[in-house]
C-alpha atoms as a PDB file:
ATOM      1  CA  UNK A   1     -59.027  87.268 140.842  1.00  0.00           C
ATOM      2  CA  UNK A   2     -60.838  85.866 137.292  1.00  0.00           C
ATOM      3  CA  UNK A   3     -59.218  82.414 136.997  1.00  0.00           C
ATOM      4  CA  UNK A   4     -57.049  81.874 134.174  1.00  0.00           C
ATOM      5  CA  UNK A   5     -59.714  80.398 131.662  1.00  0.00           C
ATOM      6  CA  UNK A   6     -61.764  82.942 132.406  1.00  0.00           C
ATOM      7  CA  UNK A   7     -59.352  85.256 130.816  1.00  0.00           C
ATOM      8  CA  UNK A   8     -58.262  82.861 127.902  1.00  0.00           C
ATOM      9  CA  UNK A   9     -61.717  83.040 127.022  1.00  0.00           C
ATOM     10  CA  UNK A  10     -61.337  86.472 126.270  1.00  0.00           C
ATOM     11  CA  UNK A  11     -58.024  86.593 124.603  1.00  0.00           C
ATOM     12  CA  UNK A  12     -59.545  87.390 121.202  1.00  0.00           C
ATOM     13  CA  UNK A  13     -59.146  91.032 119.693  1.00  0.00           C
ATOM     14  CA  UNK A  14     -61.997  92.980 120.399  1.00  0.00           C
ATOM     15  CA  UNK A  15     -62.889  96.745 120.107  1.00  0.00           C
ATOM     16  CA  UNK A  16     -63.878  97.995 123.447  1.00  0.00           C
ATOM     17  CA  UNK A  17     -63.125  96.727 126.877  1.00  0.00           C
ATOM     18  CA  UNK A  18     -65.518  98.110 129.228  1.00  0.00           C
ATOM     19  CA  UNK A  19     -64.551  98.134 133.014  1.00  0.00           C
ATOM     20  CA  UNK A  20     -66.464  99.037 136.068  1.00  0.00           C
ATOM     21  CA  UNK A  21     -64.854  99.482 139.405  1.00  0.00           C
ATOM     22  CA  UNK A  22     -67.315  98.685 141.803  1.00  0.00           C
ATOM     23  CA  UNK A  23     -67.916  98.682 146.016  1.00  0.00           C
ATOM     24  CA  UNK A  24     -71.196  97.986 147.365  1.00  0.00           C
ATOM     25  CA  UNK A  25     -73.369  98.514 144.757  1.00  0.00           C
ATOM     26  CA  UNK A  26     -74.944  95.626 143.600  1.00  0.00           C
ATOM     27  CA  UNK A  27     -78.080  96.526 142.559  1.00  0.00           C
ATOM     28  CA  UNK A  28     -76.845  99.662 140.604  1.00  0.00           C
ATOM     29  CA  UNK A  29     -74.026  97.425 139.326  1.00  0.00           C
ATOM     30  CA  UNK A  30     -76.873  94.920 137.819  1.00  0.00           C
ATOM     31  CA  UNK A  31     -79.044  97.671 135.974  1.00  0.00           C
ATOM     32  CA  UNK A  32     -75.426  99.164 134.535  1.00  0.00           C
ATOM     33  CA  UNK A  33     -74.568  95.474 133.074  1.00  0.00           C
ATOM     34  CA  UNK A  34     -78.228  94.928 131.735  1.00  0.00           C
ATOM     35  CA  UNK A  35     -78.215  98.621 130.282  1.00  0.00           C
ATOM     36  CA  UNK A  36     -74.833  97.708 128.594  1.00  0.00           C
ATOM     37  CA  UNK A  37     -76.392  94.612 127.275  1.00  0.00           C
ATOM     38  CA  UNK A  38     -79.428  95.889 126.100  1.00  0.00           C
ATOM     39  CA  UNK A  39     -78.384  98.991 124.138  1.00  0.00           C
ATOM     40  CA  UNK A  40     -75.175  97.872 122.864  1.00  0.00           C
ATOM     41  CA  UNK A  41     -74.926  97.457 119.207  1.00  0.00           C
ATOM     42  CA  UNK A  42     -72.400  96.783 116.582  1.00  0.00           C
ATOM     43  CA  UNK A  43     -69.250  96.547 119.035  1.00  0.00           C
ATOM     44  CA  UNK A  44     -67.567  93.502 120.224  1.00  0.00           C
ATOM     45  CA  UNK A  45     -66.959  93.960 123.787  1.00  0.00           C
ATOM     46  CA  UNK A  46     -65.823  92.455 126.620  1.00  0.00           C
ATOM     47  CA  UNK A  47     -67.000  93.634 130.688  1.00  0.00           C
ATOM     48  CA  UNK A  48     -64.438  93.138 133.610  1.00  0.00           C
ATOM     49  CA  UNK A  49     -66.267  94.381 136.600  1.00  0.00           C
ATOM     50  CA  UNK A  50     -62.912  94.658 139.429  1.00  0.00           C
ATOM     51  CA  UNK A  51     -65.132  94.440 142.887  1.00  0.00           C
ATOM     52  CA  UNK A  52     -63.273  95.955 145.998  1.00  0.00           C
ATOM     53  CA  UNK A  53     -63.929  93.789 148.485  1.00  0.00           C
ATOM     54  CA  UNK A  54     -68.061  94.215 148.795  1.00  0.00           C
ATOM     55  CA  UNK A  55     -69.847  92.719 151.338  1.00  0.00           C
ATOM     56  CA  UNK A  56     -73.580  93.058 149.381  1.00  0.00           C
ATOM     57  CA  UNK A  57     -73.104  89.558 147.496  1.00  0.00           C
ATOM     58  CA  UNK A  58     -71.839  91.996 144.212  1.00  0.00           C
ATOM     59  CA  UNK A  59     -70.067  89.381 143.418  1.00  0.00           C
ATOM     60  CA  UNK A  60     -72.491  86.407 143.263  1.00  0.00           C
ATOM     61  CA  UNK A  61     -74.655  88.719 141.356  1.00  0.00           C
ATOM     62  CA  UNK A  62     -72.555  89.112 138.673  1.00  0.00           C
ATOM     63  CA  UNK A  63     -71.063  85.419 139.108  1.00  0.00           C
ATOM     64  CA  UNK A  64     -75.357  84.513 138.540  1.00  0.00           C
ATOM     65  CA  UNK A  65     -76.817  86.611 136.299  1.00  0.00           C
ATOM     66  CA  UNK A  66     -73.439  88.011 133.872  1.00  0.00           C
ATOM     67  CA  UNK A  67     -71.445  84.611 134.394  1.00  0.00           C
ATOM     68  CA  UNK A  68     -70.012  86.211 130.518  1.00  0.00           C
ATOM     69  CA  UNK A  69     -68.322  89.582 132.722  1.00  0.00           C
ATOM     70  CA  UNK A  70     -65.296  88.975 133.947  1.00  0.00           C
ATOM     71  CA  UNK A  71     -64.875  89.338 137.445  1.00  0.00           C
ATOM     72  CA  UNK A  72     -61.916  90.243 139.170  1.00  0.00           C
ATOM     73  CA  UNK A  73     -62.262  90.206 143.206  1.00  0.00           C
ATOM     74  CA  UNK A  74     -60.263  92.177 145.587  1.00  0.00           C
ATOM     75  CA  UNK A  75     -59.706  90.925 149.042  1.00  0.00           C
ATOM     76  CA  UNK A  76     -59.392  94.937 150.196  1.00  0.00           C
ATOM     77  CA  UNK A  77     -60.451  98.317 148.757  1.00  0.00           C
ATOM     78  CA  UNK A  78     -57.736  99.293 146.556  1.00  0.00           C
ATOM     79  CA  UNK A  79     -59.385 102.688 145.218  1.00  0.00           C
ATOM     80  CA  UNK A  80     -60.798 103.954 141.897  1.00  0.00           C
ATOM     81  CA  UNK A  81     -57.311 104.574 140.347  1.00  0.00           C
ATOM     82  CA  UNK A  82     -55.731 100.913 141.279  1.00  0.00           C
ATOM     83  CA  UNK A  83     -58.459  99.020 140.394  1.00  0.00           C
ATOM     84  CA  UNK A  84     -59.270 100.837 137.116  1.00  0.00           C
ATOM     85  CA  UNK A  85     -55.931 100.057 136.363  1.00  0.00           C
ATOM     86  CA  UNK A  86     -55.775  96.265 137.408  1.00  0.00           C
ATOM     87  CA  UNK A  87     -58.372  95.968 134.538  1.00  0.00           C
ATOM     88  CA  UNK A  88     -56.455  97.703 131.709  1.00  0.00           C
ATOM     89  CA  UNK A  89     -53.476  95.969 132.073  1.00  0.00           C
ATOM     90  CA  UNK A  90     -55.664  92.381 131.296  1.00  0.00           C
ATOM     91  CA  UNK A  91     -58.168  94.485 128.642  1.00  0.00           C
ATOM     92  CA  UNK A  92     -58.114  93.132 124.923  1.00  0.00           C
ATOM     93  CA  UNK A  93     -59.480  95.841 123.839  1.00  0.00           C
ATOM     94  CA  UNK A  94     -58.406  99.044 121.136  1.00  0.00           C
ATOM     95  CA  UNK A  95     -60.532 100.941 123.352  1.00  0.00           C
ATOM     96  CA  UNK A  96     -61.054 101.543 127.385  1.00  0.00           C
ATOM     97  CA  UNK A  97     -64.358 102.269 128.278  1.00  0.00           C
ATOM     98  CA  UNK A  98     -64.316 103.435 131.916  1.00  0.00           C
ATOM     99  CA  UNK A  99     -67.895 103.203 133.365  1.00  0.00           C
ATOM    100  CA  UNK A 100     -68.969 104.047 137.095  1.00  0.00           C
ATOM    101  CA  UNK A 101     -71.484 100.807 138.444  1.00  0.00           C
ATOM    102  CA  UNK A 102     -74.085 104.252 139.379  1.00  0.00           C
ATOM    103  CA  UNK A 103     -75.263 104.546 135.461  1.00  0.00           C
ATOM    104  CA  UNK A 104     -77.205 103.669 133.034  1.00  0.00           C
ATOM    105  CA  UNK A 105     -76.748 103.570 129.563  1.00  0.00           C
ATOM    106  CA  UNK A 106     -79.724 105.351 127.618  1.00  0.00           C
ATOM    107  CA  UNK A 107     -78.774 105.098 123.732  1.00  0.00           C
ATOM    108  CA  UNK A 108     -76.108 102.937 121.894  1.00  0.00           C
ATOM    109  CA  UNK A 109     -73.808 105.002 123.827  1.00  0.00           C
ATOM    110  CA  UNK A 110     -70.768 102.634 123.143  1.00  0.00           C
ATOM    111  CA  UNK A 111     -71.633 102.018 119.712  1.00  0.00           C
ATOM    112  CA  UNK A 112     -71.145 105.739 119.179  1.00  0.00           C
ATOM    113  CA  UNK A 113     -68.397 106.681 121.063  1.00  0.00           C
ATOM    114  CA  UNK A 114     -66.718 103.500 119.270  1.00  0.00           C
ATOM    115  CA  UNK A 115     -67.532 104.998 116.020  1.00  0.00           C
ATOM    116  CA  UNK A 116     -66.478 108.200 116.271  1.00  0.00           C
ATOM    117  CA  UNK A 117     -63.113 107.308 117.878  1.00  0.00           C
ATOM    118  CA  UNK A 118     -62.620 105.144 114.454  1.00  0.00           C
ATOM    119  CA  UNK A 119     -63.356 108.288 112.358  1.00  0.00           C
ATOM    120  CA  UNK A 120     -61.116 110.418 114.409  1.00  0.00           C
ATOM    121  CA  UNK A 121     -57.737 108.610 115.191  1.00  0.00           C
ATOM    122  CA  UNK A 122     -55.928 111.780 116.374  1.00  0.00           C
ATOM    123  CA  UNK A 123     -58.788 111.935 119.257  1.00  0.00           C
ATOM    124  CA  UNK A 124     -57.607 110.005 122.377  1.00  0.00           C
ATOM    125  CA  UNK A 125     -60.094 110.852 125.030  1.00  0.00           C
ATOM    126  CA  UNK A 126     -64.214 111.500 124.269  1.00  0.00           C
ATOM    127  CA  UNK A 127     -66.605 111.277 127.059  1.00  0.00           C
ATOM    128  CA  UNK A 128     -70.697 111.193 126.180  1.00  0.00           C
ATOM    129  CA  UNK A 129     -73.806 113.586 127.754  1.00  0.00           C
ATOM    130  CA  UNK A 130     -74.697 112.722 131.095  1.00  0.00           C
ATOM    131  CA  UNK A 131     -78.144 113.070 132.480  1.00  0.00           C
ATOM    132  CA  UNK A 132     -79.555 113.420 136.322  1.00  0.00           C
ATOM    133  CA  UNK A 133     -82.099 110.776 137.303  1.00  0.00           C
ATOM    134  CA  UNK A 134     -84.461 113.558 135.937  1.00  0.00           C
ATOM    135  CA  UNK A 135     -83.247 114.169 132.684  1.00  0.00           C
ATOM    136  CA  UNK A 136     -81.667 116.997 133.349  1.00  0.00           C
ATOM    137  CA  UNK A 137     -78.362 117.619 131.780  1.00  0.00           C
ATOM    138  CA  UNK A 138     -75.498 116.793 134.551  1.00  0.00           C
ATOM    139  CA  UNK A 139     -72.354 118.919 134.696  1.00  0.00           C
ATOM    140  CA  UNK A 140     -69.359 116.435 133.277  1.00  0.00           C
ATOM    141  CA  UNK A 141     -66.499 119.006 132.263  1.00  0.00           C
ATOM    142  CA  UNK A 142     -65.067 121.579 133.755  1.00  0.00           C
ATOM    143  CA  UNK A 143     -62.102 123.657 133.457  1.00  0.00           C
ATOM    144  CA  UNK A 144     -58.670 122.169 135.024  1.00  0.00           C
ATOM    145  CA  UNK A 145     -58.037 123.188 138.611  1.00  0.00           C
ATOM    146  CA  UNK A 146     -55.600 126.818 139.173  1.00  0.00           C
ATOM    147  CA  UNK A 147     -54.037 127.753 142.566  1.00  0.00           C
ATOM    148  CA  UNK A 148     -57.367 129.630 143.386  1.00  0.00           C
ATOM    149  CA  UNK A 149     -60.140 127.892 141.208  1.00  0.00           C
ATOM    150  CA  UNK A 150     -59.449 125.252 144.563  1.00  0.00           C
ATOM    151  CA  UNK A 151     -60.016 127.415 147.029  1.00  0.00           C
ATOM    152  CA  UNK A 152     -62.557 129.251 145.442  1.00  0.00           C
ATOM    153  CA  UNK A 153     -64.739 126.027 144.765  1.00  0.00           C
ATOM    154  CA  UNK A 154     -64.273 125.229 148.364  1.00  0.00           C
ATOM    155  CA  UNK A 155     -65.565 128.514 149.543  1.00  0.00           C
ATOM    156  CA  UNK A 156     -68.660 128.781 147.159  1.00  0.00           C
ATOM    157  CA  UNK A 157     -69.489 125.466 147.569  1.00  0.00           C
ATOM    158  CA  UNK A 158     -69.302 125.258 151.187  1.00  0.00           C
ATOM    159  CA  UNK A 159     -70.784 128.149 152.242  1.00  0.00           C
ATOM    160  CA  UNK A 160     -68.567 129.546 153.990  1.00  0.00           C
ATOM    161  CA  UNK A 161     -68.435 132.734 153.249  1.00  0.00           C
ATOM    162  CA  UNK A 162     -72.654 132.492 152.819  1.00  0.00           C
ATOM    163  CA  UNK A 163     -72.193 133.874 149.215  1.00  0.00           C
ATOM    164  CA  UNK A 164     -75.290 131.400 148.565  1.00  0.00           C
ATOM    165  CA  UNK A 165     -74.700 130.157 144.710  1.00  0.00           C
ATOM    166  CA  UNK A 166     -71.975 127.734 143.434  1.00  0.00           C
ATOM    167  CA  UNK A 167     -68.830 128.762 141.882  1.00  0.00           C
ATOM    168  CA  UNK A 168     -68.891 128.611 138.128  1.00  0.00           C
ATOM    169  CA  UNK A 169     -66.921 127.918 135.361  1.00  0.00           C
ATOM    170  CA  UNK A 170     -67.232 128.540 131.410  1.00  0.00           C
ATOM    171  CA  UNK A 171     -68.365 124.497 131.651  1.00  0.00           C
ATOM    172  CA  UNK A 172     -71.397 124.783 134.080  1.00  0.00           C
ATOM    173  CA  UNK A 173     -75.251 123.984 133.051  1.00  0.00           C
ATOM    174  CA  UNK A 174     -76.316 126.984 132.204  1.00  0.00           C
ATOM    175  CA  UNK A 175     -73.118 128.450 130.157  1.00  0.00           C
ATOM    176  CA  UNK A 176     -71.951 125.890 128.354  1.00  0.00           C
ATOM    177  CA  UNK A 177     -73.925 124.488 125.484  1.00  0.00           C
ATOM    178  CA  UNK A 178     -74.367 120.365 126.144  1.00  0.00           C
ATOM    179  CA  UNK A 179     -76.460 120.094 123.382  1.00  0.00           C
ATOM    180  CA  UNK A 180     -72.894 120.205 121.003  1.00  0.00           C
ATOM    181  CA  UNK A 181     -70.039 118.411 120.115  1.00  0.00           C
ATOM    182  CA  UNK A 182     -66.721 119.966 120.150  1.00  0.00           C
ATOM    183  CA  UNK A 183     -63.203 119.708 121.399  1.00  0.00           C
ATOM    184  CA  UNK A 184     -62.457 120.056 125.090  1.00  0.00           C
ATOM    185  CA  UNK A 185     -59.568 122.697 125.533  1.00  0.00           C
ATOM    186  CA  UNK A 186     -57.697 122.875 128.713  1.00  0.00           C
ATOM    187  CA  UNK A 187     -60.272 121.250 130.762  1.00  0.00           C
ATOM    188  CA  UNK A 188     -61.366 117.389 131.894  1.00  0.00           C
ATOM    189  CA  UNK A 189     -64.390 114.737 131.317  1.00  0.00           C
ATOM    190  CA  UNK A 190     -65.638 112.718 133.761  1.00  0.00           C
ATOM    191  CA  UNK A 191     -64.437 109.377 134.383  1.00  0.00           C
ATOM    192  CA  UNK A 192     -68.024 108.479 135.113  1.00  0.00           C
ATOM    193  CA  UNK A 193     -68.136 107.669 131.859  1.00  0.00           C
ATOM    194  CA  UNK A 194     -65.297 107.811 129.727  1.00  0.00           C
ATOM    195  CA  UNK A 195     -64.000 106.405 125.983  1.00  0.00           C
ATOM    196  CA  UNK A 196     -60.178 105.991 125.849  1.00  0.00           C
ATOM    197  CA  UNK A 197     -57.758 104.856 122.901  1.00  0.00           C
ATOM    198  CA  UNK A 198     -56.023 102.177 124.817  1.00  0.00           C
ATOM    199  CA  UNK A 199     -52.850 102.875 123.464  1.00  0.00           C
ATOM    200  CA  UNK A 200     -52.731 106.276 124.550  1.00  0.00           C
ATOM    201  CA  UNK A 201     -54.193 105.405 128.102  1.00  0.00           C
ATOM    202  CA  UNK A 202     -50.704 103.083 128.227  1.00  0.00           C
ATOM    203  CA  UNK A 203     -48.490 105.677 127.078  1.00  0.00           C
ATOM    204  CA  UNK A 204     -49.539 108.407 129.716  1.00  0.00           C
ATOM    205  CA  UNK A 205     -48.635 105.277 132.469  1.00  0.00           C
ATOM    206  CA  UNK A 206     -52.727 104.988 133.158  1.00  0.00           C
ATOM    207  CA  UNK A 207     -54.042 105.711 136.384  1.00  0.00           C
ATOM    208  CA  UNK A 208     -51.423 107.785 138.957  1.00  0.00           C
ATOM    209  CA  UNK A 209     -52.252 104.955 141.708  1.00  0.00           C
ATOM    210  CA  UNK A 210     -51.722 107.689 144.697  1.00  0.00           C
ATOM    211  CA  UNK A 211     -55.178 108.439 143.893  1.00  0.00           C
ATOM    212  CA  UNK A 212     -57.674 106.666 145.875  1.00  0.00           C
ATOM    213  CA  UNK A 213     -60.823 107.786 144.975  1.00  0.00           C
ATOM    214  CA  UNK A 214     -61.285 111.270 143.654  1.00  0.00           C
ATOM    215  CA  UNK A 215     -59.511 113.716 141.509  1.00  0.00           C
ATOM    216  CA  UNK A 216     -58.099 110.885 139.652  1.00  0.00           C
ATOM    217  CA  UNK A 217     -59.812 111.820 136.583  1.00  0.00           C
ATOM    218  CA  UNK A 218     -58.754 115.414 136.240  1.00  0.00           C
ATOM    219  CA  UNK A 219     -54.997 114.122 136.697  1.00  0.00           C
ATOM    220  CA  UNK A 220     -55.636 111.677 134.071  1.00  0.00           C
ATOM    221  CA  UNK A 221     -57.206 114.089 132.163  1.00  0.00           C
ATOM    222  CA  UNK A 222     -54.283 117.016 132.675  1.00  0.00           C
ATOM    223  CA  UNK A 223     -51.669 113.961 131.775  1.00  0.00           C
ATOM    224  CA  UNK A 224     -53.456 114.045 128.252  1.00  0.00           C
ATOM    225  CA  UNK A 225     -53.305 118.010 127.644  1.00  0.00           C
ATOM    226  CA  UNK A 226     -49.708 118.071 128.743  1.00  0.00           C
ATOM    227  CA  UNK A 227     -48.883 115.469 125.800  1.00  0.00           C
ATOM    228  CA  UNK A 228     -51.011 117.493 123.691  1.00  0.00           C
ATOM    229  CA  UNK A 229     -53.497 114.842 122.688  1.00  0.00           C
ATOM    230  CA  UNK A 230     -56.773 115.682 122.135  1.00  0.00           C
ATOM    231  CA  UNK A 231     -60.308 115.334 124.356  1.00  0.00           C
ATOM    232  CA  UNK A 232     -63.694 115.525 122.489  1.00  0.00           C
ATOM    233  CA  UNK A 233     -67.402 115.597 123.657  1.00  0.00           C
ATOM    234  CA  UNK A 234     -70.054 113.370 121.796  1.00  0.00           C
ATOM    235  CA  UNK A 235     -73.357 114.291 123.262  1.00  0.00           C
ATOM    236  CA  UNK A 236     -75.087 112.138 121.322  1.00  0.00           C
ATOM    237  CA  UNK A 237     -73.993 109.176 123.427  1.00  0.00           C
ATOM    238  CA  UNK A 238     -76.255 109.681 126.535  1.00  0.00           C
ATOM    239  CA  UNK A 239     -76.342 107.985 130.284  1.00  0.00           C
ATOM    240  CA  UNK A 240     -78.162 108.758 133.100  1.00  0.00           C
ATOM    241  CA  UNK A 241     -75.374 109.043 136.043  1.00  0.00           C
ATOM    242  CA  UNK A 242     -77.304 108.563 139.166  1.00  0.00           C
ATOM    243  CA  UNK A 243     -74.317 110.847 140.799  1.00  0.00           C
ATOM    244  CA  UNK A 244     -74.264 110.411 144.205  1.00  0.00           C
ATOM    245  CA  UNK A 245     -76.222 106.942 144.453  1.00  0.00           C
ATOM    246  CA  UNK A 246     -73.189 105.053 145.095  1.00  0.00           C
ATOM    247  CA  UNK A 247     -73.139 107.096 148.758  1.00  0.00           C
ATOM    248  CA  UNK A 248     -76.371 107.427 149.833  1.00  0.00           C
ATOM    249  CA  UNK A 249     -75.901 104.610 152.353  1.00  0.00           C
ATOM    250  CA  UNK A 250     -72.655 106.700 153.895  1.00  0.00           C
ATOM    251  CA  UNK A 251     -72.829 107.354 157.614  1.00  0.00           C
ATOM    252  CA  UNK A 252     -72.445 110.814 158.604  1.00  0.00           C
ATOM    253  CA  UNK A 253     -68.327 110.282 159.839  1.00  0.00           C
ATOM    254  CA  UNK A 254     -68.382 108.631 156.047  1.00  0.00           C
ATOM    255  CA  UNK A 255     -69.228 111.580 154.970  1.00  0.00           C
ATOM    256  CA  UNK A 256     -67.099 113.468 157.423  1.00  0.00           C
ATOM    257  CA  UNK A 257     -64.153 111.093 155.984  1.00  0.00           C
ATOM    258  CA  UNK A 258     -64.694 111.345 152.331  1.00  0.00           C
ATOM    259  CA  UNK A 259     -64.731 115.470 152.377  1.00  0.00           C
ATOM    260  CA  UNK A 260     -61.233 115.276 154.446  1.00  0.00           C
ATOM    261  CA  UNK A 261     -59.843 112.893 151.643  1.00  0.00           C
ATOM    262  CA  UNK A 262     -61.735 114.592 148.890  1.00  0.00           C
ATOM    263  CA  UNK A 263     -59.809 118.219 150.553  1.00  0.00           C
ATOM    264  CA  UNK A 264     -56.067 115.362 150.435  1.00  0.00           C
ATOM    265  CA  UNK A 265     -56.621 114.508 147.125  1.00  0.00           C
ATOM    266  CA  UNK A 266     -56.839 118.071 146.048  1.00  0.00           C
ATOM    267  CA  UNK A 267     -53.516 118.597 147.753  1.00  0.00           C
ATOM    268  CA  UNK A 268     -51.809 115.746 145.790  1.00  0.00           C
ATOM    269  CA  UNK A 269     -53.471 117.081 142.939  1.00  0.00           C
ATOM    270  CA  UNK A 270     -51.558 120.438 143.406  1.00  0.00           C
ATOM    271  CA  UNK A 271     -48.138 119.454 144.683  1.00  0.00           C
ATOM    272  CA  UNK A 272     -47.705 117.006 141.636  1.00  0.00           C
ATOM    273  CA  UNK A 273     -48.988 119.674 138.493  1.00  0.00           C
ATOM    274  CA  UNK A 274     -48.483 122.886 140.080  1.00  0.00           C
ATOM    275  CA  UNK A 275     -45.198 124.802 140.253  1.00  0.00           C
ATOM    276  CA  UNK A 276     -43.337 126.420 143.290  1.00  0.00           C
ATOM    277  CA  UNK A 277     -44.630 129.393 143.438  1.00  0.00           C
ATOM    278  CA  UNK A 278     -48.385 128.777 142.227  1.00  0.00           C
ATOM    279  CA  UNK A 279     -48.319 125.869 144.449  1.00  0.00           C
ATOM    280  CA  UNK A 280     -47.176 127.753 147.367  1.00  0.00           C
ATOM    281  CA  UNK A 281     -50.461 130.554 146.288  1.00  0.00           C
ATOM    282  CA  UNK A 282     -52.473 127.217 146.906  1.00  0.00           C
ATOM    283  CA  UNK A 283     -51.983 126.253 150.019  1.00  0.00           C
ATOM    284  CA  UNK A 284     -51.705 129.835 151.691  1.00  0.00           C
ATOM    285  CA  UNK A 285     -55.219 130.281 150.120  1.00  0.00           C
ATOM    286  CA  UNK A 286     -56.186 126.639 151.568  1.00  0.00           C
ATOM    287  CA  UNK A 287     -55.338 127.668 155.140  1.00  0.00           C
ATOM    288  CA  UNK A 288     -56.113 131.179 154.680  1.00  0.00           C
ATOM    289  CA  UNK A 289     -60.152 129.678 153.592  1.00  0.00           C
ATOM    290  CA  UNK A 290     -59.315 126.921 156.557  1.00  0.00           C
ATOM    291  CA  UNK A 291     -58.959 129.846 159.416  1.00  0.00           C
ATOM    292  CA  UNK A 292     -62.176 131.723 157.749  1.00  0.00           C
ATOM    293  CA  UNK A 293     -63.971 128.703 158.420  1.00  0.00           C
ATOM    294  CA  UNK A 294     -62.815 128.214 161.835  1.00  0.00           C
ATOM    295  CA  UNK A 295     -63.465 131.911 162.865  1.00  0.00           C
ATOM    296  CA  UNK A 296     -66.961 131.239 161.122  1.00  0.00           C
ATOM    297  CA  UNK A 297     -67.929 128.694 163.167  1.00  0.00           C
ATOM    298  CA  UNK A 298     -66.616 129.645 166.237  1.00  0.00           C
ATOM    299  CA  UNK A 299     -68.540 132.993 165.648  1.00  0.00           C
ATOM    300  CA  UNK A 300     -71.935 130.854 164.876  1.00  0.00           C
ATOM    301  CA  UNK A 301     -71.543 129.151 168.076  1.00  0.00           C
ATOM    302  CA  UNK A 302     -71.039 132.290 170.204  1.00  0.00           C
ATOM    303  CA  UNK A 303     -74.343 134.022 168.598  1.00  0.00           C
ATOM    304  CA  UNK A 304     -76.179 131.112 168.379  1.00  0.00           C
ATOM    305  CA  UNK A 305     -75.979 130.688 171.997  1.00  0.00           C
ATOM    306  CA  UNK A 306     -78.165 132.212 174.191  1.00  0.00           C
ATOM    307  CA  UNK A 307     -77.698 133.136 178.152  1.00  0.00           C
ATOM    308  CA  UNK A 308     -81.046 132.242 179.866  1.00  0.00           C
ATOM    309  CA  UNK A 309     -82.103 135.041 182.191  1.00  0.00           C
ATOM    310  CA  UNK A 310     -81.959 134.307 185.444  1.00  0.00           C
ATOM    311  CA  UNK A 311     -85.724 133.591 187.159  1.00  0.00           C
ATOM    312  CA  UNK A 312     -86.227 136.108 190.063  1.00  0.00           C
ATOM    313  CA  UNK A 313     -87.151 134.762 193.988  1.00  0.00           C
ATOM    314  CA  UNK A 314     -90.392 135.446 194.908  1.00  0.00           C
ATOM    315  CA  UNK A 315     -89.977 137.868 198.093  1.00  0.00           C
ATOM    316  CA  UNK A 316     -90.170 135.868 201.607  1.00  0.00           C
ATOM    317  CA  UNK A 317     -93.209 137.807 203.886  1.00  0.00           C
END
């Protein structure tokens, strides 16, 4: 944990408190802190990076080079949602900028979300454009989650039914327009990247903690819309969110692990926001799409296999 005059330090008023959760990723963790450093304009800030127990020397990069961040260390992996949360509750800041170690800040992304937060004090939430490594616009909104938009993303997604193109929403690419600002209605931002008034964060209780990693942004996101506070998206602020980058190094049982959590999460997800009945429409979908994917596979393996003909004896003279 940040000593105490780290943290004294820092007790001044300030307008943003940036925090970055970070596991493993040091050197996507460094070019996020110089990227905030270099582009950031006009805001007083302070940066708590909250490590989760790394084992990549994170933490005596940011000790070396950004001895200014405060660092809070973890001796385990307490999740997204914990750790996110750990940080608020010692932030100084009006505002809660939630930032994922795999970006990279392109503009005076900050500076603008600050500003336009300050012009529109009924706003609680805004999130910024997010690019691919290529410059292509990244999806970061979608609609929130029904009893079947689950399943269904589960079934396009995966394949499993070999419908061959991903399940869409009214949010995707190449519907919605990214190039314009507006208010988000009855849908969530990212928390890639992510602009909060603090005071609102703190009355919605922050983070639910029972998330670990995943879906903890679209329940943050849903606690918002059910107070009726309002989510905006300023594409003008733009990062490059190298999605995925942060799991590149998984092994394949990683990967294995993390879709099997991801498939929990969405569970938790329903059984807390969902009703009886539309809950109960979830999860016989869930193991209705579970036994189609069983009976998939079991019917790849049978016609995928082939019985070698047998080699005839050459007749004995």
């Amino acid at each position: 944990m940040a000593s105490l005059n780290i943290q004294q330090e820092y007790s001044k008023k300030i307008d943003v408190s940036i925090i970055i959760v970070s596991y493993n990723t040091c050197s996507l963790l460094k070019d996020c802190l110089n990227s905030i450093i270099d582009t950031t304009r006009d805001v007083t800030y302070e940066i708590i990076v909250v490590d989760n127990a790394s084992t990549d020397n994170s933490c005596g990069m940011v000790k070396s080079l950004f001895p200014e961040v405060i660092l809070l260390m973890n001796k385990s992996n307490t999740g997204f949602a914990k750790a996110n949360n750990q940080a608020t509750r010692l932030a100084n800041g009006d505002y809660i900028f939630l930032l994922n170690s795999d970006t990279v800040i392109r503009n005076n992304a900050i500076g603008i979300l600050l500003s336009f937060m300050k012009k529109n004090p009924r706003i609680a939430v805004c999130g910024p454009l997010l690019l691919n490594s290529d410059g292509t616009v990244q999806k970061s909104i979608a609609s929130f989650p029904t009893p079947l938009s689950i399943p269904l993303n589960i079934i396009f997604n995966s394949n499993v039914l070999r419908l061959g193109k991903s399940f869409q929403d009214k949010y995707s690419v190449n519907i919605f327009d990214y190039s314009k600002s507006g208010e988000i209605k009855k849908a969530w931002l990212t928390g890639a990247a992510l602009m909060i008034r603090k005071a609102a964060f703190v009355n919605i209780g922050l983070f639910d903690e029972n998330y670990f990693f995943m879906m903890e942004d679209v329940d943050l996101c849903y606690s918002f819309y059910k107070r009726g506070e309002t989510m905006y998206f300023v594409p003008e602020a733009i990062i490059t969110h190298l999605l995925g980058a942060s799991r590149k190094n998984l092994s394949e049982d990683q990967e294995v692990y993390l879709k099997r959590h991801s498939l929990r999460q969405k569970i938790y997800y329903a059984k807390k926001n969902f009703t009886f009945i539309p809950y109960l429409l979830f999860r016989f979908t869930l193991f209705s799409l579970t036994l189609l994917n069983i009976l998939r596979r079991t019917f790849d393996l049978f016609t995928s296999s082939s019985i070698k003909p047998l080699k005839c004896c050459k007749k004995v003279v």
